[in-house]
N, C-alpha and C. Protein backbone atom coordinates (compact mmCIF):
# COMPACT_ATOMS: atom_id res chain seq x y z
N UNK A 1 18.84 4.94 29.64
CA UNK A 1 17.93 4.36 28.68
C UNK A 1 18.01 2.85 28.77
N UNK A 2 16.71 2.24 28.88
CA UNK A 2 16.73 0.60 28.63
C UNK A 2 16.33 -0.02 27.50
N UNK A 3 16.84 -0.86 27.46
CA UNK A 3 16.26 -1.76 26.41
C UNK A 3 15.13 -2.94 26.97
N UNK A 4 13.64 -3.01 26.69
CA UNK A 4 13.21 -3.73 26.74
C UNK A 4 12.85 -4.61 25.90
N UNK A 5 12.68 -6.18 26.47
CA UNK A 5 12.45 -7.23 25.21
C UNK A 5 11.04 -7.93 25.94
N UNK A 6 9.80 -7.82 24.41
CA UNK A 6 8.86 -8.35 24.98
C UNK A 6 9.36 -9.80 24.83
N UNK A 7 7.92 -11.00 26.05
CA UNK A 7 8.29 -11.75 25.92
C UNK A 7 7.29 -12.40 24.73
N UNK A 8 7.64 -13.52 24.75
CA UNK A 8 6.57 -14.68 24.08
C UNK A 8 5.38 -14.69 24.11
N UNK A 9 4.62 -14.36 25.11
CA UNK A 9 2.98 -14.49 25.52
C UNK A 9 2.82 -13.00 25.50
N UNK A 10 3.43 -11.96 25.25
CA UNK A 10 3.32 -10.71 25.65
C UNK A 10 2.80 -10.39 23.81
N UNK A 11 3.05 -10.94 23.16
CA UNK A 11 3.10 -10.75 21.71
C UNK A 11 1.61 -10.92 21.29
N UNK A 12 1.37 -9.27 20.32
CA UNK A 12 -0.11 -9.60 20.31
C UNK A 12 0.29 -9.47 18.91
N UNK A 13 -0.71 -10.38 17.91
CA UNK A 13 -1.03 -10.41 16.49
C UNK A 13 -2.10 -10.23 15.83
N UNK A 14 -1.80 -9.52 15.08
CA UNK A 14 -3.01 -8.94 14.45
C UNK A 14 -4.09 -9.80 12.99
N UNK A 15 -4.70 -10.08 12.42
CA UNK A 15 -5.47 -10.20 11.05
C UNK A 15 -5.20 -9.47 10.37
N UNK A 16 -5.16 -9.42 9.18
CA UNK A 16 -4.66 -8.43 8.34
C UNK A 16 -5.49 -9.24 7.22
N UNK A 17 -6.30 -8.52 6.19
CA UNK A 17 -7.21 -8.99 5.20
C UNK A 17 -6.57 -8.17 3.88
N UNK A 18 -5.50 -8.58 2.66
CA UNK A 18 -5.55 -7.90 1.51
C UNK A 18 -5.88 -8.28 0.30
N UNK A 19 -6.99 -7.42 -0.65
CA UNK A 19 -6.98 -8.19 -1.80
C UNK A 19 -5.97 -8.02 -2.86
N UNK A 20 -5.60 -8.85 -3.49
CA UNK A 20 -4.71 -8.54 -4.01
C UNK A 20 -4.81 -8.31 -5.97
N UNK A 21 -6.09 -8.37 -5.89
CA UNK A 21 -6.99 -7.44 -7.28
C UNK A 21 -6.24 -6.28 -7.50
N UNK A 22 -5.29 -6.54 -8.91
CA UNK A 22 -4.95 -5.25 -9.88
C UNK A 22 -3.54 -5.28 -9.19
N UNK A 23 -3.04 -5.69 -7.96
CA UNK A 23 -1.49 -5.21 -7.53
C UNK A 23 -0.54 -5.96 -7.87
N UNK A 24 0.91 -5.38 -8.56
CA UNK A 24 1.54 -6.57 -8.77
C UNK A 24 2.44 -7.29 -8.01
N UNK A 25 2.68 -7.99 -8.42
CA UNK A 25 3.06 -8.92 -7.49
C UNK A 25 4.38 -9.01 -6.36
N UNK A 26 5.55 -8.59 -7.21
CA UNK A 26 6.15 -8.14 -6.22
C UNK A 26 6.16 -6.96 -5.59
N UNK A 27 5.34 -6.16 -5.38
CA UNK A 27 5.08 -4.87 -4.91
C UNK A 27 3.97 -5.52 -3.67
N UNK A 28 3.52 -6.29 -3.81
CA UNK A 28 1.94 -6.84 -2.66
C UNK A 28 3.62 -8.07 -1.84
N UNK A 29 4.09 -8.49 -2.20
CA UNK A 29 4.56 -9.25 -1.96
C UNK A 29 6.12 -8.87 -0.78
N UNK A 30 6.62 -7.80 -1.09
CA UNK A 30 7.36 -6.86 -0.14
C UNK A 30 6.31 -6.71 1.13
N UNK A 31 5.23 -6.32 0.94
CA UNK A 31 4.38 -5.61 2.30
C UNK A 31 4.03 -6.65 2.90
N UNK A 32 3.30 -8.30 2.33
CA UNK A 32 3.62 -8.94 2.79
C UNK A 32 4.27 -9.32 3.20
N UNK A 33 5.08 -9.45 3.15
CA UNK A 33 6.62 -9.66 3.75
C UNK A 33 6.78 -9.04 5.39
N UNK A 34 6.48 -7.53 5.01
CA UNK A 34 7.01 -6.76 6.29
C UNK A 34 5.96 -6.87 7.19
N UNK A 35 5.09 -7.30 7.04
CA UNK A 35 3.63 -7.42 8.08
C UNK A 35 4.34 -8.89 8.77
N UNK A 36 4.25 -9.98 7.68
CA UNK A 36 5.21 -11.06 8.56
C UNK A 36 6.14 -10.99 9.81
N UNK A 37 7.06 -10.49 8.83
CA UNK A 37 8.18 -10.13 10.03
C UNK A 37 8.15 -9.30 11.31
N UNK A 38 6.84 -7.94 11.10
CA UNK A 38 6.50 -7.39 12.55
C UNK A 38 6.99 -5.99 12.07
N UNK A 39 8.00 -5.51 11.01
CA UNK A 39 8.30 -4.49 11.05
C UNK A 39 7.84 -3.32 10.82
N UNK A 40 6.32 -3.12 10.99
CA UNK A 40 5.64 -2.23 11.22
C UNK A 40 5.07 -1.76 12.36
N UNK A 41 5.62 -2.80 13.51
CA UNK A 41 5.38 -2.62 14.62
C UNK A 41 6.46 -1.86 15.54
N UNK A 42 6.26 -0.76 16.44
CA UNK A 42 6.90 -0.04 17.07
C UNK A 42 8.24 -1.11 18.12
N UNK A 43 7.76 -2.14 18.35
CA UNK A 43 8.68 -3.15 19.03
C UNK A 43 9.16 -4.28 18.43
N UNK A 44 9.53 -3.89 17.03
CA UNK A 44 10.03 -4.95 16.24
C UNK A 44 11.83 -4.98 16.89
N UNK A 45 12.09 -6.14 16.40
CA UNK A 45 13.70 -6.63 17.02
C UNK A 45 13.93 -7.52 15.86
N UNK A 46 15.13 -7.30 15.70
CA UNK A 46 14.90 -8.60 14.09
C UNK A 46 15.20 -9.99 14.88
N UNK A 47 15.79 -10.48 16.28
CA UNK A 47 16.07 -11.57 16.59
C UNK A 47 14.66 -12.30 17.10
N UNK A 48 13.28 -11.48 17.50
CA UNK A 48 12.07 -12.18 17.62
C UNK A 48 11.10 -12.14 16.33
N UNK A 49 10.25 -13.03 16.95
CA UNK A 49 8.97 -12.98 15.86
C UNK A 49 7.96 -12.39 15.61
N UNK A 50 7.53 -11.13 15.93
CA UNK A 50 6.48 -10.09 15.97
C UNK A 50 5.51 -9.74 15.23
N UNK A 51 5.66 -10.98 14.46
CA UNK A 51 4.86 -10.92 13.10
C UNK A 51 3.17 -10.77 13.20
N UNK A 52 2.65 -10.36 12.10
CA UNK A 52 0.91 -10.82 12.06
C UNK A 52 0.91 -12.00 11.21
N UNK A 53 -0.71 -12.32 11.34
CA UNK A 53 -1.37 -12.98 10.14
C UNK A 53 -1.72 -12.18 9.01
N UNK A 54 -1.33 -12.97 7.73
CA UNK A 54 -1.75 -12.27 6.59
C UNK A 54 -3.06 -13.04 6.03
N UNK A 55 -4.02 -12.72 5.55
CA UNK A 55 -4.71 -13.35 4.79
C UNK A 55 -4.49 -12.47 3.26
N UNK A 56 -4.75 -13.28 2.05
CA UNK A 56 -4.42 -12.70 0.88
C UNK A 56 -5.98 -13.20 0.37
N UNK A 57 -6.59 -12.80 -0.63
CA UNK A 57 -7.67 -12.53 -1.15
C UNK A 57 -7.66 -12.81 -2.49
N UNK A 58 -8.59 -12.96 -3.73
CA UNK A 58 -7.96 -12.57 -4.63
C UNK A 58 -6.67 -13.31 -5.59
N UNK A 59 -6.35 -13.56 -4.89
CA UNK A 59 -5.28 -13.91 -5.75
C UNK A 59 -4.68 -14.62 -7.18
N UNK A 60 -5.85 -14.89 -7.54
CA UNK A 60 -5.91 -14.84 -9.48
C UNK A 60 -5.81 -13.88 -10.05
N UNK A 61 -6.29 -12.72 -9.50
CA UNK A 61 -6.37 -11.37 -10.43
C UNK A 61 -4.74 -10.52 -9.81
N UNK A 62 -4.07 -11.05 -9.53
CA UNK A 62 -3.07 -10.50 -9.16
C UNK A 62 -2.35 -10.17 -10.92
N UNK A 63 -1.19 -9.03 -10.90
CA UNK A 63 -1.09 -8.86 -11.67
C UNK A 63 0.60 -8.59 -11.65
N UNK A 64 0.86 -9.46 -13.16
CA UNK A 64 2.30 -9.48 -13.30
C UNK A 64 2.09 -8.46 -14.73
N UNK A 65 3.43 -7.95 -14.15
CA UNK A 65 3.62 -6.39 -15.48
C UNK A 65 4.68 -7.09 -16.72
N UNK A 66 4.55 -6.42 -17.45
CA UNK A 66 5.57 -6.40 -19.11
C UNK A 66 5.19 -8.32 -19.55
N UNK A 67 6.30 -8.95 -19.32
CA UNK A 67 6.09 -10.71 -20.15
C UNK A 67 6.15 -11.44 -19.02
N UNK A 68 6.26 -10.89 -17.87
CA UNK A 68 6.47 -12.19 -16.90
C UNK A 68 5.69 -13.28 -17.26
N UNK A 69 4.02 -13.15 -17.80
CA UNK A 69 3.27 -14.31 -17.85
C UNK A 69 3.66 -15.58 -18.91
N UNK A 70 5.00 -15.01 -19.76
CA UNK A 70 5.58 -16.46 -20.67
C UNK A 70 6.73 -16.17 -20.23
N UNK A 71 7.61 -15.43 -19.51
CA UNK A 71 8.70 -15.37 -19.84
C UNK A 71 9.21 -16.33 -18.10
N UNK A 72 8.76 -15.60 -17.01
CA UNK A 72 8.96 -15.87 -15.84
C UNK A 72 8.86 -17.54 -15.82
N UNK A 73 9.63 -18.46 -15.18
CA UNK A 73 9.64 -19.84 -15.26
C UNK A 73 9.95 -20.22 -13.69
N UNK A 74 9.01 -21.40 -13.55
CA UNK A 74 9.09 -21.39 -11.81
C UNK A 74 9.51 -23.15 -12.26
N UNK A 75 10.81 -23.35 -11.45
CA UNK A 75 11.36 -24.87 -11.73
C UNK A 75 11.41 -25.41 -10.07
N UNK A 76 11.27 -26.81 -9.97
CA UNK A 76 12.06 -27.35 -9.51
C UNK A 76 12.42 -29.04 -9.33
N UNK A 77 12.62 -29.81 -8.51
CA UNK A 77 13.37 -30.78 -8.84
C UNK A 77 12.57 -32.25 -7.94
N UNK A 78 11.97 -33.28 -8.67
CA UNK A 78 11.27 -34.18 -7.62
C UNK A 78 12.65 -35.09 -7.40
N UNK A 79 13.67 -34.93 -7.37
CA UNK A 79 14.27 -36.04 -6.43
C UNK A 79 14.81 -36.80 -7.33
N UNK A 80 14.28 -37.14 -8.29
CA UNK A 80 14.43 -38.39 -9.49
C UNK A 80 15.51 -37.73 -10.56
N UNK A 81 16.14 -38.85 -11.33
CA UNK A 81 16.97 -38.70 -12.19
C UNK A 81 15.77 -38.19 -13.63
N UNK A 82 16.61 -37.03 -13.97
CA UNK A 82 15.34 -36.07 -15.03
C UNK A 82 14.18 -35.47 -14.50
N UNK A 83 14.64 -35.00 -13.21
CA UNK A 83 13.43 -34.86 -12.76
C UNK A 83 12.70 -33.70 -12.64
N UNK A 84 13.56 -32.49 -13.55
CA UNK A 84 13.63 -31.00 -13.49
C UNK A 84 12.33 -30.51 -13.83
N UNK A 85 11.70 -30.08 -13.63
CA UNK A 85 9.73 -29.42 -13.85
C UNK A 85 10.09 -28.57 -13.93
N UNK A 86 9.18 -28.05 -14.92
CA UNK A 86 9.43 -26.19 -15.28
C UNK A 86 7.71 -26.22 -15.26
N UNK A 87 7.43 -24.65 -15.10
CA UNK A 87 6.19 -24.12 -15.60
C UNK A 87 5.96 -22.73 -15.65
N UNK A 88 5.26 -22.13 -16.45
CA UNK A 88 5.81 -20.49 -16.61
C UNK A 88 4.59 -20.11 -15.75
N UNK A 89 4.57 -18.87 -15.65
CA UNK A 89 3.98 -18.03 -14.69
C UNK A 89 2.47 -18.37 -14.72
N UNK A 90 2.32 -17.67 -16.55
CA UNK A 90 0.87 -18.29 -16.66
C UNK A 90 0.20 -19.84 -16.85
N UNK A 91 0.96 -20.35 -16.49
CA UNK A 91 0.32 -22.04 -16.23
C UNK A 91 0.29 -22.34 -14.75
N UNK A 92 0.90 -21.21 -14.10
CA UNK A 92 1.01 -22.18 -12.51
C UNK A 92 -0.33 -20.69 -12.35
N UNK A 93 -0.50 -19.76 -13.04
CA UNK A 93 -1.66 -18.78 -12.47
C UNK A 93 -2.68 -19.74 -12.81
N UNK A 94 -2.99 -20.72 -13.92
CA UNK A 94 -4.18 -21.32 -13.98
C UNK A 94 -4.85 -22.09 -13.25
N UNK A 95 -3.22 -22.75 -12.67
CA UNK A 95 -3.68 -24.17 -11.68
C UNK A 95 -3.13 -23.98 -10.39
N UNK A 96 -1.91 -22.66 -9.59
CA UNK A 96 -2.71 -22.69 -8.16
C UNK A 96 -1.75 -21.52 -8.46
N UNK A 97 -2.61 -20.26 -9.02
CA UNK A 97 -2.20 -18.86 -8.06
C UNK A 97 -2.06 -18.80 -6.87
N UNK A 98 -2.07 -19.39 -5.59
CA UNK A 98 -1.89 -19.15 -4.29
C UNK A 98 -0.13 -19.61 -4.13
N UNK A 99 0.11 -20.27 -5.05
CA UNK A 99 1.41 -20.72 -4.91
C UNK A 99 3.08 -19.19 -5.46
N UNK A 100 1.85 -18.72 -6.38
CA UNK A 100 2.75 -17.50 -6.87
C UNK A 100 2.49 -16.69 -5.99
N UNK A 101 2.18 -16.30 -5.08
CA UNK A 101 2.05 -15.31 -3.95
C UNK A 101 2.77 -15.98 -3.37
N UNK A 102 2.69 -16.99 -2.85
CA UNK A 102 3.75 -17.69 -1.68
C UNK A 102 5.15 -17.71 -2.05
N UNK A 103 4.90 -18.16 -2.93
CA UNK A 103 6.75 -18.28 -3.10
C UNK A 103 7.10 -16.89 -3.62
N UNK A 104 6.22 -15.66 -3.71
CA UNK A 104 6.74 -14.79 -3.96
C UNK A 104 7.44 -14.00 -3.04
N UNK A 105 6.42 -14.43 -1.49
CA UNK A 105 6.83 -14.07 -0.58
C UNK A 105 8.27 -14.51 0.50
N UNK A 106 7.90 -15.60 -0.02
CA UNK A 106 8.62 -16.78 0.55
C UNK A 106 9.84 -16.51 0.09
N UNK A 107 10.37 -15.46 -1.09
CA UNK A 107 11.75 -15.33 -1.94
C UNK A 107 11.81 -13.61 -1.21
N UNK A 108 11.12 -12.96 -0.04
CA UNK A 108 11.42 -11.63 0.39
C UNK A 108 11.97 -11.98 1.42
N UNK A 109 11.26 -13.41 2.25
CA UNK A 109 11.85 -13.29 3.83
C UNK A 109 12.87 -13.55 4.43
N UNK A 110 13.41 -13.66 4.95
CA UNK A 110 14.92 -13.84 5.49
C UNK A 110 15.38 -15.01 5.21
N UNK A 111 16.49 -15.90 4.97
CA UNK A 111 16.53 -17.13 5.08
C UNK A 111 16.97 -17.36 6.37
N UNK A 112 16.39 -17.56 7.31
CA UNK A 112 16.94 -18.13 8.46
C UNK A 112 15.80 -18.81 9.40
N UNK A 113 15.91 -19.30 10.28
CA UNK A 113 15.26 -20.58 11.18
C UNK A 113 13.50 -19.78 11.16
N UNK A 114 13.39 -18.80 11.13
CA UNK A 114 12.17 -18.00 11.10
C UNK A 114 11.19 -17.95 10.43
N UNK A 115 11.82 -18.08 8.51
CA UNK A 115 11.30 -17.83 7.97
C UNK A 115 9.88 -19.34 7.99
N UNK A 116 10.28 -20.47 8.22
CA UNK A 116 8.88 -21.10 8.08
C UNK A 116 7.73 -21.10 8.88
N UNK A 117 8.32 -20.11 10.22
CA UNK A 117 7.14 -19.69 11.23
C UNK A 117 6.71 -18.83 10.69
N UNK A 118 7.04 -17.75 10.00
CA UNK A 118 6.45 -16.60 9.49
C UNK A 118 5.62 -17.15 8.28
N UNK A 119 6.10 -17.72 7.36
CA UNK A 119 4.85 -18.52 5.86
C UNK A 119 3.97 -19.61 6.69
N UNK A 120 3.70 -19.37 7.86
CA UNK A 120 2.85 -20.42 8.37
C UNK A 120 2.01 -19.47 8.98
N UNK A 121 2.00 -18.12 8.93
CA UNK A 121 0.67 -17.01 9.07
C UNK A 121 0.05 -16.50 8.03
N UNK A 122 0.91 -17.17 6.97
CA UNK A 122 0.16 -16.51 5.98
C UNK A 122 -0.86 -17.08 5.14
N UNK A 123 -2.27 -16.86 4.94
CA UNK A 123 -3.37 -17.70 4.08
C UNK A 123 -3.56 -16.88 2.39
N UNK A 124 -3.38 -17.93 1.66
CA UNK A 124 -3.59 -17.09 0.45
C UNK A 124 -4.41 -18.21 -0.48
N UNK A 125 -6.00 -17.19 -0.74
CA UNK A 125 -7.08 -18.12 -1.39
C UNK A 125 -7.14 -17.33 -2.35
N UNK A 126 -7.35 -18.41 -3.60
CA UNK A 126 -7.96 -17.84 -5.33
C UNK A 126 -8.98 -16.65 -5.31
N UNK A 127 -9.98 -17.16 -4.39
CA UNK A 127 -11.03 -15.98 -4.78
C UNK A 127 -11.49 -15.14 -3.65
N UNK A 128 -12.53 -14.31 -3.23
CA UNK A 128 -12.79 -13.14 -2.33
C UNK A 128 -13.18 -13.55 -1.39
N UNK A 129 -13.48 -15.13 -1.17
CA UNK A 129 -13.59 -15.63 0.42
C UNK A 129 -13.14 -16.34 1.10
N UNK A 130 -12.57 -16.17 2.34
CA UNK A 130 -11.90 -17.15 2.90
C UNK A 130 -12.63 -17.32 4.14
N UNK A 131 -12.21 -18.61 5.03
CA UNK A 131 -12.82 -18.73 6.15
C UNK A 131 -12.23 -18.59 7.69
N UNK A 132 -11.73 -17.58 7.90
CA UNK A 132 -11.00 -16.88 8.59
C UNK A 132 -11.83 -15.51 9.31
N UNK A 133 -13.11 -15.31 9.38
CA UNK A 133 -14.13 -14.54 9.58
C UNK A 133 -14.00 -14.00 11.22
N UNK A 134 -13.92 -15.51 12.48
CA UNK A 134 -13.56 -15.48 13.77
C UNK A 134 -12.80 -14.90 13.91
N UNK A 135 -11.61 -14.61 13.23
CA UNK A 135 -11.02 -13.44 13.91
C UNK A 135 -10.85 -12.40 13.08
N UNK A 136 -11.70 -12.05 13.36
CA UNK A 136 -12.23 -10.78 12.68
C UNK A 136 -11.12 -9.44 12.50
N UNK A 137 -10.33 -10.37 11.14
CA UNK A 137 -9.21 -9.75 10.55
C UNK A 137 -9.53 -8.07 10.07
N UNK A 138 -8.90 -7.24 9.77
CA UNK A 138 -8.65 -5.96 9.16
C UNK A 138 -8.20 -5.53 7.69
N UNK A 139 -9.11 -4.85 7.36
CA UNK A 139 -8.77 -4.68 5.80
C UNK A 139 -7.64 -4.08 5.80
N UNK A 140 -5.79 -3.92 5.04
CA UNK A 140 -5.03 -3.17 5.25
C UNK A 140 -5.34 -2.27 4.61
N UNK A 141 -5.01 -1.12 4.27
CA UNK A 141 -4.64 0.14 4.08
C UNK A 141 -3.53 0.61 3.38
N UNK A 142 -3.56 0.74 1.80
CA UNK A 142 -2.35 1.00 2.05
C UNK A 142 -2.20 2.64 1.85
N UNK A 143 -0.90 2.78 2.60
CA UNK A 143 -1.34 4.48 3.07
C UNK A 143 -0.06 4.91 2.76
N UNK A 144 0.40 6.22 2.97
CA UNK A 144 1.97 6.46 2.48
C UNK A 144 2.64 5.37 2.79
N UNK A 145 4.26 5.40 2.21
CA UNK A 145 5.12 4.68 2.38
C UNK A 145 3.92 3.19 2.28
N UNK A 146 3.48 2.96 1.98
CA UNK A 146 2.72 0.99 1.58
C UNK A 146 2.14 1.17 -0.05
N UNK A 147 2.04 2.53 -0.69
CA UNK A 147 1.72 2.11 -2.10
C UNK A 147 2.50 1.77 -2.76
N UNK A 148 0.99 0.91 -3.61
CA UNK A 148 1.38 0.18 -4.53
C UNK A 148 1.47 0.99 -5.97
């Protein structure tokens, strides 16, 4: 038995189109995840990059369950003395839901040298159109083992 390793140029990637209307968030945000990384692909290796493109859709109507929308708090730090920013879920959904998908995702993927090649396939727009049409991405599916 061999082990083969594709190479670099051998790597084909796919479009992937999901809306993310009614799903919550960390549940859309796992699958994202695994489309990134490739591991739905029959020649995944965790030491390459096999990943697709994600496009995300939607993404205002995404949906956080029980209090996340006052309770959940997204902080962090400009550098400066006092410089700690807070904002809860539903204030950063008003002014850039694309950011709560990202960093939702962005908190599934591996931490290692990879992970900013992999959040650099991923597009995530407020509402149902994006301009990503040329490559004529694929609606996912989600099918056993992917429900939400």
């Amino acid at each position: 038995m061999k082990t083969t390793f594709i190479k670099d140029g051998e790597i084909k990637r796919r479009w992937w189109v999901i809306d993310a209307e009614g799903k919550p968030l960390g549940r859309l945000a796992s699958i994202i995840a695994k489309l990134l990384q490739g591991k739905h692909k029959r020649e995944y290796s965790p030491h390459q990059d096999h990943g697709d493109f994600v496009i995300v859709i939607n993404a205002e109507k995404v949906l956080l369950t029980g209090n996340k929308m006052d309770k959940k708090i997204y902080r962090w730090h400009t550098g400066y003395i006092g410089g700690l920013k807070e904002r809860t879920a539903r204030q950063m959904m008003e002014k850039h839901p694309e950011r709560v998908i990202m960093l939702a995702v962005k908190g599934m993927l591996p931490k290692n040298a990879t992970r900013k090649h992999r959040l650099r396939r991923l597009r995530v727009y407020r509402g149902p159109e994006h301009p990503h049409h040329a490559q004529k991405p694929e609606v996912f599916e989600f099918k056993k083992g992917y429900e939400l």
